[in-house]
Protein backbone atom coordinates (compact mmCIF):
# COMPACT_ATOMS: atom_id res chain seq x y z
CA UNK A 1 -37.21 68.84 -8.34
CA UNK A 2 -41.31 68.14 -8.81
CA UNK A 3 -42.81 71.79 -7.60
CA UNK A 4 -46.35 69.76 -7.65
CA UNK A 5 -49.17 71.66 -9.27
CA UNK A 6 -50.36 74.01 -5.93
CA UNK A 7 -48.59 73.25 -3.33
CA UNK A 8 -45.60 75.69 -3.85
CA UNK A 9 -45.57 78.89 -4.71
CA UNK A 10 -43.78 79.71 -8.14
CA UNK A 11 -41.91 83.09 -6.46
CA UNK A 12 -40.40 80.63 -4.22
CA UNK A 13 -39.15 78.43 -6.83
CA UNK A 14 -37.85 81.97 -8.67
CA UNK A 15 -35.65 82.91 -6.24
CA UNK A 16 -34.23 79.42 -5.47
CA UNK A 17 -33.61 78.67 -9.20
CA UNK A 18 -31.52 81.96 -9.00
CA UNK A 19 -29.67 81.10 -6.24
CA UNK A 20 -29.21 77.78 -7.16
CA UNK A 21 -27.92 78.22 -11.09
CA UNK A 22 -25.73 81.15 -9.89
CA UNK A 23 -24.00 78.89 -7.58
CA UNK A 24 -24.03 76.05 -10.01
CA UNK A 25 -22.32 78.37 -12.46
CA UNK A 26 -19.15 78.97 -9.84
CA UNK A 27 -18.52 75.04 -11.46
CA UNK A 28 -20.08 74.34 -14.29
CA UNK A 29 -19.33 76.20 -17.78
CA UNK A 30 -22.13 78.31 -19.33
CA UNK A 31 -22.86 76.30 -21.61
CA UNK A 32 -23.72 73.33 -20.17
CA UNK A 33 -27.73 72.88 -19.85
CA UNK A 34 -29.28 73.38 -16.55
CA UNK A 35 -33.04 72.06 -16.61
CA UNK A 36 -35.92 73.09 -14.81
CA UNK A 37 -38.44 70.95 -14.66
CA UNK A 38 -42.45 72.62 -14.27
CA UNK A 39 -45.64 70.38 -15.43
CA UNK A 40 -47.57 71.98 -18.79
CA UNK A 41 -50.10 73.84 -16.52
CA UNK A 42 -47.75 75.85 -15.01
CA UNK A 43 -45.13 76.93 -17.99
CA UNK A 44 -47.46 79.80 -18.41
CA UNK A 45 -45.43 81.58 -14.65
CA UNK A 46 -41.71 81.27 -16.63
CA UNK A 47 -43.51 83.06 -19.97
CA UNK A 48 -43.46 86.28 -18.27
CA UNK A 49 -39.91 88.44 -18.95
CA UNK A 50 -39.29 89.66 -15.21
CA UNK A 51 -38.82 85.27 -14.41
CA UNK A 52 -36.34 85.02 -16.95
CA UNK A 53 -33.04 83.89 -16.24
CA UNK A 54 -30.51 85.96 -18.98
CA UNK A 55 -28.24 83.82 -20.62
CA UNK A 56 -25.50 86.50 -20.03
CA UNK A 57 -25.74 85.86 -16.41
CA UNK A 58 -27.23 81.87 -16.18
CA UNK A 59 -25.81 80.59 -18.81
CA UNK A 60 -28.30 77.84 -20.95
CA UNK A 61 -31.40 77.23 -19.15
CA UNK A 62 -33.72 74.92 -20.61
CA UNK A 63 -37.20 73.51 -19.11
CA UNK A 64 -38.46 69.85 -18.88
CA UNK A 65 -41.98 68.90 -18.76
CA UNK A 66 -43.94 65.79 -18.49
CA UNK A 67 -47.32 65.29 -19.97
CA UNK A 68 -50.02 63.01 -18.42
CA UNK A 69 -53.45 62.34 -18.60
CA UNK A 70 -55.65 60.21 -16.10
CA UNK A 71 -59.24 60.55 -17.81
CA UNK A 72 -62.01 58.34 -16.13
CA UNK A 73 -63.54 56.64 -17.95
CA UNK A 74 -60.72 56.04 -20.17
CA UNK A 75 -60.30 57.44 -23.49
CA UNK A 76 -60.87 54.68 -26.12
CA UNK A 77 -61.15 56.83 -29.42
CA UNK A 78 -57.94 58.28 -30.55
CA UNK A 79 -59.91 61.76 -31.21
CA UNK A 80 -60.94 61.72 -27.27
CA UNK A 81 -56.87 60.46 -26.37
CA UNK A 82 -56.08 63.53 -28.45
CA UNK A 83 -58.16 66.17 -27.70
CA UNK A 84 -57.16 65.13 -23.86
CA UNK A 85 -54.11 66.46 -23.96
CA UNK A 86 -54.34 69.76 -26.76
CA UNK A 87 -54.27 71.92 -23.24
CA UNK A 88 -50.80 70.42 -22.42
CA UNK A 89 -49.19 70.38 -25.80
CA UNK A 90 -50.63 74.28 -26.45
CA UNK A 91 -48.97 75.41 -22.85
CA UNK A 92 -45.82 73.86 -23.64
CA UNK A 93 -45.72 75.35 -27.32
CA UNK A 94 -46.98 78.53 -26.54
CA UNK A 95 -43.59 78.55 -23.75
CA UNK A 96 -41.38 77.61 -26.18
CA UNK A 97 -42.68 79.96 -28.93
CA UNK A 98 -42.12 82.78 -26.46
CA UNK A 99 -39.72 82.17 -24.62
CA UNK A 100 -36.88 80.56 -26.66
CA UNK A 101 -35.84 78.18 -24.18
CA UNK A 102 -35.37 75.06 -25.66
CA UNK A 103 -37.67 72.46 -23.78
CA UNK A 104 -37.57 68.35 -23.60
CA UNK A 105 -40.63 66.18 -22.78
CA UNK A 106 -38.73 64.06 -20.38
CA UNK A 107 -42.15 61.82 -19.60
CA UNK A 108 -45.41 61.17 -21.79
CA UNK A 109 -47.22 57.79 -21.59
CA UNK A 110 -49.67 55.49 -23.52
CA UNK A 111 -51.91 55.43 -20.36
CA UNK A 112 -56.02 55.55 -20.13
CA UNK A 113 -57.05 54.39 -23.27
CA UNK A 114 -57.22 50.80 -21.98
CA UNK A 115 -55.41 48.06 -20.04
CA UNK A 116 -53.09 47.73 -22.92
CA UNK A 117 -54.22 43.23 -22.99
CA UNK A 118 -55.49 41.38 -26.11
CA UNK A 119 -58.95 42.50 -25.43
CA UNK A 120 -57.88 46.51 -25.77
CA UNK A 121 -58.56 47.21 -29.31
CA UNK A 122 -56.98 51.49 -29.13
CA UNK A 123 -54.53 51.78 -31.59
CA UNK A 124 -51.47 52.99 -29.59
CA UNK A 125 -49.33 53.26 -32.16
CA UNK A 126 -51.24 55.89 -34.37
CA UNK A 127 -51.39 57.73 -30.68
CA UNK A 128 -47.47 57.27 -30.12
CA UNK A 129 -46.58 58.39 -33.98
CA UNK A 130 -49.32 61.16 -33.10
CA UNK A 131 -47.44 62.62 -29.68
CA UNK A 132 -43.94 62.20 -31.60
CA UNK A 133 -45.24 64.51 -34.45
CA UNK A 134 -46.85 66.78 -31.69
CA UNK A 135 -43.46 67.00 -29.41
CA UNK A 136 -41.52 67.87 -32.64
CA UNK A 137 -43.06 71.29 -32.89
CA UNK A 138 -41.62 72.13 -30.14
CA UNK A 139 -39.18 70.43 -28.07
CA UNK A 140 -35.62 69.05 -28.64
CA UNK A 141 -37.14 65.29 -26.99
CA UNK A 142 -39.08 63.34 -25.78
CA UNK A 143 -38.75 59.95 -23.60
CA UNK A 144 -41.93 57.71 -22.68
CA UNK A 145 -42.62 56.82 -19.57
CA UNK A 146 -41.38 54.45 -19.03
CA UNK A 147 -39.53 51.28 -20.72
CA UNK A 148 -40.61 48.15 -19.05
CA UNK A 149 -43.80 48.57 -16.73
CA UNK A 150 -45.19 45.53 -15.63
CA UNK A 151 -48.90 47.09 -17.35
CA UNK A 152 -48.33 47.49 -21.11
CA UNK A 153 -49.21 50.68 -22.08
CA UNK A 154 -46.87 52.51 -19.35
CA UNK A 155 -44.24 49.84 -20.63
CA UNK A 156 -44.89 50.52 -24.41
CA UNK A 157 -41.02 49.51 -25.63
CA UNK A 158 -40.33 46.52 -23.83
CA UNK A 159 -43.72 45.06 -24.76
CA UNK A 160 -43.81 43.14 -27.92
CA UNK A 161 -47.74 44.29 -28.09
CA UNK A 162 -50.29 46.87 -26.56
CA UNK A 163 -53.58 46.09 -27.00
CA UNK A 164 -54.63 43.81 -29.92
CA UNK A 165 -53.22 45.66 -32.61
CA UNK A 166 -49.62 45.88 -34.03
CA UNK A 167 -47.12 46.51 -31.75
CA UNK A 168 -45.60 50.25 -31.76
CA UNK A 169 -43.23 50.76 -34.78
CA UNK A 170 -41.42 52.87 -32.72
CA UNK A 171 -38.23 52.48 -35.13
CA UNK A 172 -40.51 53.74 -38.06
CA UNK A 173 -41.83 56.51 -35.78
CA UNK A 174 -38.60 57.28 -34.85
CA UNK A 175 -36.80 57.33 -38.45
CA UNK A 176 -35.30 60.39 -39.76
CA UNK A 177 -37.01 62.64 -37.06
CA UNK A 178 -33.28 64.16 -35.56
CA UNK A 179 -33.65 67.58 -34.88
CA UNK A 180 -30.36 67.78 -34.55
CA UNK A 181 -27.69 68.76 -37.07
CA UNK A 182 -26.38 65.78 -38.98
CA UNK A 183 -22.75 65.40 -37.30
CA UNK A 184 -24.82 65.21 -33.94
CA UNK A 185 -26.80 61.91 -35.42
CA UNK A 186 -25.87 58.60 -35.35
CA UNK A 187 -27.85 55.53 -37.05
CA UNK A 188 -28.89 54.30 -33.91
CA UNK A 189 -31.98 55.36 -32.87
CA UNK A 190 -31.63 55.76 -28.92
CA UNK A 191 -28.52 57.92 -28.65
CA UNK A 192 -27.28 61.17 -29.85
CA UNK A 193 -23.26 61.10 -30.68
CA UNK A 194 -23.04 64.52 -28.46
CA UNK A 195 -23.45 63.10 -25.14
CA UNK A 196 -21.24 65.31 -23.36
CA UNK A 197 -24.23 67.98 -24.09
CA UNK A 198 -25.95 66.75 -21.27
């Protein structure tokens, strides 16, 4: 469920998420995740104690966020790209830092910086090694958004190249960063042997 960023009120969503993982709970064991999902710039309504949901009586909560950016113009420096999103990523840490719920990034993109064609000269894959780094500090994942767009940089996997520099190394980005404990690894990159987790 998208709350949007105004257009419903957060108490609303409080009681609802109540109702709903309390009912969810008559079926599904305590220990398997239940995700909200709530965009960066409003984490900061779950930090506060009286919204928490015990995990005595909800069982594992955890929150999912997504973190976009639509600058115009488009940021072509990776300091600007950066700097764009240090709100976000602080909101998000900050939540996680104080709350202890264990959160996933379940949607960033390569977006903005350019149309992502030969003539695009950003360097997307400092800026994805950059955001991987970033989403380590704090969440258990991260997914981009999305696989195979028909514009490069929303498409950043299935594209052989963004831009006019090397493709994203996402393998060497994505080497040896599982956060996971070792029996939950496997050597492939794109799956965790724990599936049943989720």
């Amino acid at each position: 469920y998208d709350p949007g960023l105004g257009k419903h009120s957060r108490h609303h969503l409080q009681s609802f998420y109540h109702r709903a993982i309390r009912s969810a709970r008559k079926h599904l064991d305590k220990e398997k995740p239940l995700i909200i999902f709530e965009w960066a710039a409003r984490m900061w309504y779950w930090r506060h104690q009286k919204n928490w949901f015990a995990r005595e009586d909800y069982g594992r909560v955890m929150f999912s966020t997504h973190l976009f950016m639509y600058p115009n113009p488009p940021t072509v420096t990776q300091t600007a790209a950066r700097d764009s999103f240090s709100g976000g990523l602080h909101s998000v840490h900050e939540f996680a830092l104080h709350t202890g719920y264990d959160v996933l990034v379940t949607e960033y993109a390569l977006n903005s910086h350019g149309d992502g064609r030969k003539d695009d000269h950003f360097d997307y894959n400092r800026l994805t090694d950059w955001f991987i780094h970033q989403f380590e500090q704090f969440a258990m994942g991260s997914m981009v958004w999305n696989f195979d767009s028909f514009y490069p940089a929303w498409g950043p996997v299935a594209k052989a190249k963004i831009g006019s520099g090397k493709p994203v190394q996402w393998q060497d980005i994505l080497k040896d960063r599982c956060r996971w404990e070792k029996k939950n690894c496997t050597d492939d990159l794109w799956q965790v042997n724990d599936i049943g987790l989720f």
